[in-house]
Protein backbone atom coordinates (compact mmCIF):
# COMPACT_ATOMS: atom_id res chain seq x y z
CA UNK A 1 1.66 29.37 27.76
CA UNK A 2 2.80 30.71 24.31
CA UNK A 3 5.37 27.68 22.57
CA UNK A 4 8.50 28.99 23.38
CA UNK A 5 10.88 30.33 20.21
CA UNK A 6 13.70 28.08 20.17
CA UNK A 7 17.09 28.70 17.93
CA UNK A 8 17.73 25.28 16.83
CA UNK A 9 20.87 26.45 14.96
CA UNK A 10 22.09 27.49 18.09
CA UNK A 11 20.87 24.36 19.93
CA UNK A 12 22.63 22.62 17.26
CA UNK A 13 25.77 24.77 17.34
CA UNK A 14 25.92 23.81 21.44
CA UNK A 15 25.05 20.08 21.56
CA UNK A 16 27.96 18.81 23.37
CA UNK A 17 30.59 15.98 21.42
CA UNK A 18 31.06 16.24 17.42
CA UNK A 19 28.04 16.47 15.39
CA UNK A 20 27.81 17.13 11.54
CA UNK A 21 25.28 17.31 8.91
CA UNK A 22 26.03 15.64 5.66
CA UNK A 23 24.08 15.59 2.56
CA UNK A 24 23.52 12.32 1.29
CA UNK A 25 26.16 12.98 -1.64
CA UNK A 26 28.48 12.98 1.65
CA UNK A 27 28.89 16.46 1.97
CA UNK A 28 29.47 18.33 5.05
CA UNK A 29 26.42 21.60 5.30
CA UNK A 30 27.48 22.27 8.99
CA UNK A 31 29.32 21.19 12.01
CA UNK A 32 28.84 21.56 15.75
CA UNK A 33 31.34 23.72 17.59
CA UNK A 34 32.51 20.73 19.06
CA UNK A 35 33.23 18.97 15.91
CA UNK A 36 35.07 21.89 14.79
CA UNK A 37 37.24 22.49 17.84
CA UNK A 38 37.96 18.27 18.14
CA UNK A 39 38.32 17.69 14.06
CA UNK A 40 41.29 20.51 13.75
CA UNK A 41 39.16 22.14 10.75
CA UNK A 42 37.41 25.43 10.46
CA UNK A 43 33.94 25.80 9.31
CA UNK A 44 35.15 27.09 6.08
CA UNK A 45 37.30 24.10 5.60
CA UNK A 46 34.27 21.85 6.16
CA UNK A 47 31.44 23.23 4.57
CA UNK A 48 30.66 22.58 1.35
CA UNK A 49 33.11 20.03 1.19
CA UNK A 50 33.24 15.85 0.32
CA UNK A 51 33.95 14.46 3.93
CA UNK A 52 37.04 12.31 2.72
CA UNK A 53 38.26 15.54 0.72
CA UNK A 54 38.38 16.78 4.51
CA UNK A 55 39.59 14.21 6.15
CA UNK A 56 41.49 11.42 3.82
CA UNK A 57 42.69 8.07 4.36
CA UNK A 58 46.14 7.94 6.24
CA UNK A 59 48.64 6.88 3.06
CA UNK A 60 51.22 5.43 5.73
CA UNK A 61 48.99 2.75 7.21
CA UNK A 62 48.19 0.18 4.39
CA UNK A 63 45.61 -1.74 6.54
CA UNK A 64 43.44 1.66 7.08
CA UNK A 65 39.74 1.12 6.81
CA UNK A 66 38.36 4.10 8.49
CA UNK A 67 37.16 5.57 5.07
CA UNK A 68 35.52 2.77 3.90
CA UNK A 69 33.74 1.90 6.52
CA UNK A 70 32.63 5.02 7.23
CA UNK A 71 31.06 5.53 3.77
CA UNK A 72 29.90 2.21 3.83
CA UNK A 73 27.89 3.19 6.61
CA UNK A 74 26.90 6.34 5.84
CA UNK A 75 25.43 4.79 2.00
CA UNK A 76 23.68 2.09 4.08
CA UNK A 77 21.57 5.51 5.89
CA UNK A 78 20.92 6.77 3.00
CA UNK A 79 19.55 3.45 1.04
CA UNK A 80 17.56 1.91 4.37
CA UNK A 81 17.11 5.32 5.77
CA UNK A 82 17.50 3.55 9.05
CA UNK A 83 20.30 4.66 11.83
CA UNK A 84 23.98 3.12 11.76
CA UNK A 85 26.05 2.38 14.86
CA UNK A 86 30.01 1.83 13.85
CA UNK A 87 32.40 -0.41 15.87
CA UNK A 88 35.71 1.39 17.45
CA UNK A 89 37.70 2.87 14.40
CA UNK A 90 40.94 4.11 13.95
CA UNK A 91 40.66 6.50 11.59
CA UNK A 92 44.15 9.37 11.94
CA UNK A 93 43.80 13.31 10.57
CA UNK A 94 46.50 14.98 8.99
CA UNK A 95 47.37 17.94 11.41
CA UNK A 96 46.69 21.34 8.78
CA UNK A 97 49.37 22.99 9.72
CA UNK A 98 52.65 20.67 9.38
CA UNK A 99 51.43 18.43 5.79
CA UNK A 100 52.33 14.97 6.22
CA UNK A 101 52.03 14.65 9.44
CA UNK A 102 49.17 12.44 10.73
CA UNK A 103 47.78 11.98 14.27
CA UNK A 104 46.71 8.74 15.66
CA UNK A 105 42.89 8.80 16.50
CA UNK A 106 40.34 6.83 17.39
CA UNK A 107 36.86 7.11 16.90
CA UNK A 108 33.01 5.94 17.95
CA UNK A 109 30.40 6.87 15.13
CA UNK A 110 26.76 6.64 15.01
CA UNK A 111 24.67 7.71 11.37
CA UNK A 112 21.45 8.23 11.26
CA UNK A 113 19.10 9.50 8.86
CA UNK A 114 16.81 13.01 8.55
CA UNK A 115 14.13 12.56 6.50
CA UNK A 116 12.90 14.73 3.87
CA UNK A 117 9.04 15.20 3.03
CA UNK A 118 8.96 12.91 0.67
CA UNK A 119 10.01 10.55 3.15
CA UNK A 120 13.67 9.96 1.69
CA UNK A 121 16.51 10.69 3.05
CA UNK A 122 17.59 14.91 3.38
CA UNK A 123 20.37 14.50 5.78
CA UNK A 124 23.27 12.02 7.43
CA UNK A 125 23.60 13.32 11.46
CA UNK A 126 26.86 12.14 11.92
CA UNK A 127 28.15 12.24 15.64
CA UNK A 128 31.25 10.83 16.82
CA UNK A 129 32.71 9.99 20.34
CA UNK A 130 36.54 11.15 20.11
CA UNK A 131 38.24 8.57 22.27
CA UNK A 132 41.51 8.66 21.50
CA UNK A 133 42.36 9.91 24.98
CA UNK A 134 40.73 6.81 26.89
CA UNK A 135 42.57 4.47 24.55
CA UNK A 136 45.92 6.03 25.51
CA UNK A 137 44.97 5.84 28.93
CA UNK A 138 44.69 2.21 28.56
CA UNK A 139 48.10 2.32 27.68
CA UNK A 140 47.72 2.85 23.41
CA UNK A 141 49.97 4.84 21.67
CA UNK A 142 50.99 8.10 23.33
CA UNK A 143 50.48 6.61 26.95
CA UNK A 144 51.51 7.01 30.07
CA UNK A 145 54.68 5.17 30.43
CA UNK A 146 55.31 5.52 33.97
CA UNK A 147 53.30 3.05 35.52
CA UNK A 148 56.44 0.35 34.59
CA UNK A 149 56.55 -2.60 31.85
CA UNK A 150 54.42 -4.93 33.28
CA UNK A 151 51.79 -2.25 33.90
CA UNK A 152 52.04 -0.69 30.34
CA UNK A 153 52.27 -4.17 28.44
CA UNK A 154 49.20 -5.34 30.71
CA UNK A 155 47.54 -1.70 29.00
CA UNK A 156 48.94 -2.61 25.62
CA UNK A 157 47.38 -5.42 25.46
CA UNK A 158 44.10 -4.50 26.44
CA UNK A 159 43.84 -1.98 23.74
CA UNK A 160 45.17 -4.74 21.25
CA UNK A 161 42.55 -6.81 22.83
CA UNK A 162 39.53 -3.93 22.76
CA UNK A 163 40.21 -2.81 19.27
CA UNK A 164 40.54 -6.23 17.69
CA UNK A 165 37.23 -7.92 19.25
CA UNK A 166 35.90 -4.23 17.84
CA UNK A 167 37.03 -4.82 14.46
CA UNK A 168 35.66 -8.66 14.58
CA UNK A 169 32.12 -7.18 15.80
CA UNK A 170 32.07 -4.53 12.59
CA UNK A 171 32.76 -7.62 10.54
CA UNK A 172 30.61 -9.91 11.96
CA UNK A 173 27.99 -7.16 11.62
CA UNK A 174 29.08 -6.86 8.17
CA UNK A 175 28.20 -10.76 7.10
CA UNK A 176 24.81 -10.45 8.63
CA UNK A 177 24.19 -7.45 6.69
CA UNK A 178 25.18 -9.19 3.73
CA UNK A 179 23.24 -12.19 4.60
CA UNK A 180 19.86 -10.36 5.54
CA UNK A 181 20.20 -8.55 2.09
CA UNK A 182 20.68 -11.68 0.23
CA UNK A 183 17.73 -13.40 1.96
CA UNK A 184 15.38 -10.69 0.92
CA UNK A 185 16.43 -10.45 -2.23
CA UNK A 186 15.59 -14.70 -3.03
CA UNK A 187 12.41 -14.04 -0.83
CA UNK A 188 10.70 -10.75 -2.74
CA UNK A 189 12.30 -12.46 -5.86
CA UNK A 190 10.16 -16.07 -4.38
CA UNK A 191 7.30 -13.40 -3.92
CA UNK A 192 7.24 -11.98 -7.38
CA UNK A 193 6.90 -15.26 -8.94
CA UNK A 194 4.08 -16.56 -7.03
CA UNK A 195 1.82 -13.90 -6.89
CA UNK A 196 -0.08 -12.96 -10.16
CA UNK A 197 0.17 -10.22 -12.04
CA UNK A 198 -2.71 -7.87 -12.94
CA UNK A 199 -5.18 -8.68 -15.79
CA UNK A 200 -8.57 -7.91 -17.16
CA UNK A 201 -11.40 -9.29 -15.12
CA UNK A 202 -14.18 -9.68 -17.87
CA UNK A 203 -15.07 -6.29 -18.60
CA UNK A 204 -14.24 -4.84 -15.26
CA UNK A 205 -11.21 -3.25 -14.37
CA UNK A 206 -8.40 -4.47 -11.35
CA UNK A 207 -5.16 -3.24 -10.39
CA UNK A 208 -2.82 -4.91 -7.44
CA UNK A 209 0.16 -4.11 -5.39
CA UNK A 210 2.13 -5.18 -3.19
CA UNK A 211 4.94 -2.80 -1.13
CA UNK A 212 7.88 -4.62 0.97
CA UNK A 213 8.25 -3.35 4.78
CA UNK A 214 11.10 -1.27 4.93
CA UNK A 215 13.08 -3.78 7.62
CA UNK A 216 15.50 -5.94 6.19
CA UNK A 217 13.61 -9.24 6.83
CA UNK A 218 9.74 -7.78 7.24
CA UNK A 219 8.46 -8.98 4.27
CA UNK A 220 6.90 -11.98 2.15
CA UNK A 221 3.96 -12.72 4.25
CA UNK A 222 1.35 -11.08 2.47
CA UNK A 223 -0.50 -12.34 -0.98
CA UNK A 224 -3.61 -11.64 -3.08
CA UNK A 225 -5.02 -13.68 -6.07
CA UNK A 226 -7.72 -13.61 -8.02
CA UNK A 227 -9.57 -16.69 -9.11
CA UNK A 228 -12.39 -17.41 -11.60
CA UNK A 229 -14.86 -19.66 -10.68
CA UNK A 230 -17.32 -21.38 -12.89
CA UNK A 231 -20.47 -19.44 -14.76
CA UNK A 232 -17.67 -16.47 -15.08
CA UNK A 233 -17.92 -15.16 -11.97
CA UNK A 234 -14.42 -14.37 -9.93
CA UNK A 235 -13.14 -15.29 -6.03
CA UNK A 236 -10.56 -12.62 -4.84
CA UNK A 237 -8.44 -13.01 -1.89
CA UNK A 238 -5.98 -11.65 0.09
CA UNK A 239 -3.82 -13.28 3.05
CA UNK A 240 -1.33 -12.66 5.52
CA UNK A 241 1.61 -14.97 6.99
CA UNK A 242 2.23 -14.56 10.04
CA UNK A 243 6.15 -14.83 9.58
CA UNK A 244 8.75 -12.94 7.38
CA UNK A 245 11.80 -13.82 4.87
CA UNK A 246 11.93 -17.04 2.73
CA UNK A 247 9.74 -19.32 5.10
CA UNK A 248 7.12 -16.91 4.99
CA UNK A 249 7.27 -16.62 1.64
CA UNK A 250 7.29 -20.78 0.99
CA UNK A 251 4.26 -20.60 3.21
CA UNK A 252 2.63 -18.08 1.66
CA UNK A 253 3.13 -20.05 -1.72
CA UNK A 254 1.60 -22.98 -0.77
CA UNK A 255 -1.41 -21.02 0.84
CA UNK A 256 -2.72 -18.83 -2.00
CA UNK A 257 -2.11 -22.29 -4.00
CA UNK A 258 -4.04 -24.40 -1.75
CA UNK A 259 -7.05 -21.57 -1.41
CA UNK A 260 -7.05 -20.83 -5.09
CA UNK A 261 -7.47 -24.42 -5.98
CA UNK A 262 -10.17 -24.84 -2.85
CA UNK A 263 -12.13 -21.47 -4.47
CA UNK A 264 -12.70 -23.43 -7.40
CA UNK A 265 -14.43 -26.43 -6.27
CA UNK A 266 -16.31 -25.00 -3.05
CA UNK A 267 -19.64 -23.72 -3.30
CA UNK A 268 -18.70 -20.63 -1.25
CA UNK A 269 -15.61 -18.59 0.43
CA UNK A 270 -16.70 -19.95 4.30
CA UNK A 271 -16.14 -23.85 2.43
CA UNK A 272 -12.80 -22.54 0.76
CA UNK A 273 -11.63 -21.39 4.00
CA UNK A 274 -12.41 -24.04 5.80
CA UNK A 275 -10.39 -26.46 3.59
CA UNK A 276 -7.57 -23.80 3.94
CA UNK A 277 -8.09 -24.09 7.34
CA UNK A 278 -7.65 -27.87 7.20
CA UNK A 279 -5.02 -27.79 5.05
CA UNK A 280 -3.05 -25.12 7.62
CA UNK A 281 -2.65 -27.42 10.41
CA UNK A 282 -0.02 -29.47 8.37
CA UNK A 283 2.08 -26.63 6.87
CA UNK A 284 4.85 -25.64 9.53
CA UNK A 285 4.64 -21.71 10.13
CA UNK A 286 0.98 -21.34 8.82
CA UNK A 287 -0.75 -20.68 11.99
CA UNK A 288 -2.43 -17.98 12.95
CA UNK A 289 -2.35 -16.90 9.29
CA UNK A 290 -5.18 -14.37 8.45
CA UNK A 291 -7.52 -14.59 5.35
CA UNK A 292 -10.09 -12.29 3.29
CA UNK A 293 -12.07 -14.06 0.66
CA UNK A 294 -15.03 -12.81 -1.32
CA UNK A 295 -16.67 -14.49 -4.20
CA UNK A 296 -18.41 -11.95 -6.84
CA UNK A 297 -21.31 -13.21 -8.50
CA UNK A 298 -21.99 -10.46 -11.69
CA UNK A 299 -25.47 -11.97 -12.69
CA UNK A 300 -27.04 -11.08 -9.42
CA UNK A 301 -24.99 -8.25 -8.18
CA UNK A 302 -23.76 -9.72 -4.79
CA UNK A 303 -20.67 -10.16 -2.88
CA UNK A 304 -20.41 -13.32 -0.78
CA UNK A 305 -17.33 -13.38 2.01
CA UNK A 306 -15.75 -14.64 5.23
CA UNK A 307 -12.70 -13.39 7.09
CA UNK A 308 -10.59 -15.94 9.03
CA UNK A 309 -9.09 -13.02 11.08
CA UNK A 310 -8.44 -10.73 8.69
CA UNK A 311 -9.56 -6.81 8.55
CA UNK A 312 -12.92 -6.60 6.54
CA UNK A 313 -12.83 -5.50 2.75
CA UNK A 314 -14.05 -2.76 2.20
CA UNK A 315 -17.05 -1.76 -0.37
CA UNK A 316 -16.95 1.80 -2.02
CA UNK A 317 -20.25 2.88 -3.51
CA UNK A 318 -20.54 5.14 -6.48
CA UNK A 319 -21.82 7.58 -3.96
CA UNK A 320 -18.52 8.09 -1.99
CA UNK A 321 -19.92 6.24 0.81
CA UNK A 322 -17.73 2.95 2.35
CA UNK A 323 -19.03 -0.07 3.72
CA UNK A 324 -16.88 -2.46 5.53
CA UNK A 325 -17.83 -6.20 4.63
CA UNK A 326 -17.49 -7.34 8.95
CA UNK A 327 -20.45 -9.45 9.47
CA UNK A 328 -18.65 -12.97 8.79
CA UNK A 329 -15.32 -12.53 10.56
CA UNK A 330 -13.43 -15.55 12.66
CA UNK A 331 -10.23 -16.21 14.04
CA UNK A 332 -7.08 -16.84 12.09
CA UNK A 333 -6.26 -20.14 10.96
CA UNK A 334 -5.53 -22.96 13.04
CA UNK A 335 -6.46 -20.41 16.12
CA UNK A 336 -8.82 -23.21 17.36
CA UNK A 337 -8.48 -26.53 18.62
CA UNK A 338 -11.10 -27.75 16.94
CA UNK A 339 -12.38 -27.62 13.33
CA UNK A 340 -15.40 -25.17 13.04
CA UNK A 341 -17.38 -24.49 10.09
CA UNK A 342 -16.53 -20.51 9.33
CA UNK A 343 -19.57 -18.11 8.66
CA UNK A 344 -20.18 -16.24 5.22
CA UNK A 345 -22.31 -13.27 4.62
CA UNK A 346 -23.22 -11.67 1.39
CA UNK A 347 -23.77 -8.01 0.41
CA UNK A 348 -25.36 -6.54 -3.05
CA UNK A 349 -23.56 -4.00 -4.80
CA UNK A 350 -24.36 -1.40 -7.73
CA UNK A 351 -22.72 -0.75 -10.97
CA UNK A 352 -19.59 1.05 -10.53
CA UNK A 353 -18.57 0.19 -6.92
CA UNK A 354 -15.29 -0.93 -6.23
CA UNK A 355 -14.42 -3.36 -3.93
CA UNK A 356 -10.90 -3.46 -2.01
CA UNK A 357 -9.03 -5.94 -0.31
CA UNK A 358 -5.84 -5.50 1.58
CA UNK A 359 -3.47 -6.70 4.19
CA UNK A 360 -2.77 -5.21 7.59
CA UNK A 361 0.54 -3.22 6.79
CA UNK A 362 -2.02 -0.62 4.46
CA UNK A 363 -3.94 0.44 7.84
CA UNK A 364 -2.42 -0.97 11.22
CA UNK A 365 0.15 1.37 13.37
CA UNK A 366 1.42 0.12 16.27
CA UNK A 367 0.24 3.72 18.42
CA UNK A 368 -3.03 3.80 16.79
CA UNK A 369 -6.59 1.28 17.58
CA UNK A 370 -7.45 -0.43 14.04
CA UNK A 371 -10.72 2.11 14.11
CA UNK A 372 -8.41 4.94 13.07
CA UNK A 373 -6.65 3.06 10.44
CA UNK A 374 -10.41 1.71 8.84
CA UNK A 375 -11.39 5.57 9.14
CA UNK A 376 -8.30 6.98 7.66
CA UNK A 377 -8.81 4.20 4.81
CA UNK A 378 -12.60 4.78 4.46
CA UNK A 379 -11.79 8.93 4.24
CA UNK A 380 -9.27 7.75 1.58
CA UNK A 381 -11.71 6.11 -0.79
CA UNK A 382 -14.50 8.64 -0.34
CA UNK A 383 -12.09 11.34 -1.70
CA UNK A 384 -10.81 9.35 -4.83
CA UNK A 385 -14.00 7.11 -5.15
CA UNK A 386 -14.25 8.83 -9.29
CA UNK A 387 -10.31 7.81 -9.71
CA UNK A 388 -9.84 3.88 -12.10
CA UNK A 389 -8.47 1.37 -10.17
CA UNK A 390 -5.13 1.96 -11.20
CA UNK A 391 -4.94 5.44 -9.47
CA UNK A 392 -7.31 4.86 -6.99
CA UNK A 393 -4.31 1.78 -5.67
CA UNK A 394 -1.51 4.61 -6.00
CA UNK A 395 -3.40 7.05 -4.09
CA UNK A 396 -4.06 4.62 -0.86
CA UNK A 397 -0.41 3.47 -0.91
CA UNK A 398 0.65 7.56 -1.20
CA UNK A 399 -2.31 8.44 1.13
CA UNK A 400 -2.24 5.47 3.95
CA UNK A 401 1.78 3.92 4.15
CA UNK A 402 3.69 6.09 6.34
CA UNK A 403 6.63 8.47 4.32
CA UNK A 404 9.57 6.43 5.69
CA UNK A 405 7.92 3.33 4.61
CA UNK A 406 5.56 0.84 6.03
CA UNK A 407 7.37 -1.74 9.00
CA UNK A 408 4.91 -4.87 7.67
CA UNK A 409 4.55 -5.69 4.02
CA UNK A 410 1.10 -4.50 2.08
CA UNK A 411 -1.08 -5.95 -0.23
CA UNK A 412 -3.86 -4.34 -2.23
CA UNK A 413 -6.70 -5.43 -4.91
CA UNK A 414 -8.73 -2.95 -6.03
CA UNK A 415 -11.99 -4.22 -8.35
CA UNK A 416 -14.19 -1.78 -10.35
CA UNK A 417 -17.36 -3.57 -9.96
């Protein structure tokens, strides 16, 4: 069958309950039918137009939050580009036609992001759940009075009861928010101090990154470093935590300290992890933590590694083609029950390779076997394989992390060889 032609302005224009489109500057570029009918506003007075130019604050209730919180939430889609559920909020409309006069209402609002191709955010959906009706039913404002005083006092204070434990939800809801934001601040800030920044390797060339998951809290795991080892030859690493936020960070920290300090006295990356490994078992939170090391030896032109669980590094020759270093992989630290010498292979390499280490967040989707993510990465470096390491580390984190943003934290080395 032929793929059906489908007006979506007119599947838009029929969605039943309120639904808007907002730019992110908070401007209204169309409304449902519904929306229309239910807000008292015609399309003309909507489009085109700031929302709280629309629909302002109600001057007779001091206590009124309905504008700031809504902005508040609508700001928060557009900086996390993530979807925002409101609490119950009163929020009243001035009736057009008699000025001055404003009409109790109370709302239900969800935000939630449309993404643009360059994976910010194009759009605010804003739909809203009018229930002003079901709140007077209870009893609210406007109710039925009939039912007698006990009845309508019982109502009353239900309402008083809903709307407050509402408000105290949006608030507690607030602190977290607050609190989450604060924690990942210290922790990329804990993150940015420990890990070290980019310099010249001899006379070869490196660049690093390292991206933050977009979640409030999914990040601070991940670390690279880059040692040198006696004779002037150079250990890199990369590692993975297993947790997120400031204990995954304080982990982390003592980690790539404990390995870089092991690369430099072990006669090979298996020994160095295996001290790590030792070393893991008394750090709270360091289990399972996943490792790449490689140690680069420039006289003879060979790569020695091991892999406590970690994907494999990968090895672009000057001829576009990738090898993955895989043949000296074990399980994560502290997987075992007992301590096991780890393996170590070693690989040559030719002038001009570049070698690349990197963390899971760079290849892994949760929908996808880590095959596709290795081939996707291996395509990747074939096409950029002329680009410095500088560009050739932009164009895997443009090429490989999703538009939206990446839900684990990434680190990346890249090496000219």
């Amino acid at each position: 069958m032929r793929d059906p032609q489908i007006d979506y302005a007119a599947v838009f224009r029929a969605l039943p309950g309120m639904v808007a489109l907002l730019t992110p500057d908070l401007v209204y570029v169309d409304a449902n039918d519904d929306f229309v009918r239910l807000a008292g506003r015609t399309r003309e007075q909507l489009l085109g137009r700031y929302i709280f130019d629309v629909f302002p604050e109600n001057p007779n209730e001091p206590a009124a939050a309905g504008m700031r919180e809504t902005q508040a939430s609508m700001l928060r889609v557009v900086a996390t580009g993530e979807r925002d559920t409101m609490a119950l909020l009163r929020y009243d409309i001035e009736d057009p036609q008699r000025p001055g006069h404003w009409e109790e209402h109370y709302w239900s609002p969800v935000n939630a992001p449309v993404h643009g191709p360059d994976g910010r955010v194009a759009l605010i959906v804003h739909r809203v759940e009018e229930i002003t009706e079901l709140i007077r039913a209870r009893g609210g404002p406007g109710g039925d009075t009939h039912a007698g005083p006990a009845a309508d006092t019982r109502a009353r204070v239900l309402e008083a009861e809903l709307y407050t434990r509402a408000r105290e939800l949006q608030e507690v809801n607030e602190r977290l928010r607050t609190a989450h934001a604060r924690e990942r601040e210290v922790a990329l800030a804990l993150q940015a101090a420990m890990l070290p920044a980019p310099r010249p390797v001899a006379q070869h060339q490196a660049a690093v990154r390292y991206r933050p998951a977009v979640g409030a809290l999914n990040v601070c795991g991940d670390w690279y470093d880059l040692v040198d080892l006696p004779g002037g030859n150079l250990a890199v690493a990369v590692g993975d935590v297993v947790g997120h936020g400031l204990a995954a960070a304080c982990v982390m920290g003592q980690l790539r300290s404990a390995l870089s300090a092991a690369c430099r006295v072990a006669g090979g990356p298996a020994p160095a992890l295996d001290v790590l490994g030792l070393y893991a078992r008394s750090v709270d939170g360091a289990e399972s933590t996943t490792v790449a090391t490689t140690f680069i030896d420039w006289d003879d032109h060979s790569i020695t590694y091991s892999c406590a669980g970690h994907p494999p590094p990968a090895l672009l020759h000057p001829d576009g083609t990738v090898a993955f270093l895989d043949r000296a992989t074990d399980p994560p630290l502290g997987a075992r029950p007992e301590h096991v010498p780890r393996p170590q292979a070693r690989t040559p390499f030719t002038e001009g390779a570049a070698l690349v280490l990197y963390t899971d967040g760079l290849i892994e989707r949760r929908t996808e076997d880590i095959d596709t993510g290795l081939a996707r990465l291996a395509d990747a470096l074939t096409r950029h394989r002329r680009s410095d390491p500088d560009a050739l580390a932009d164009a895997l984190l443009a090429d490989l992390l999703p538009p939206t943003g990446a839900t684990d934290d990434t680190a990346l080395i890249v090496l000219r060889l």
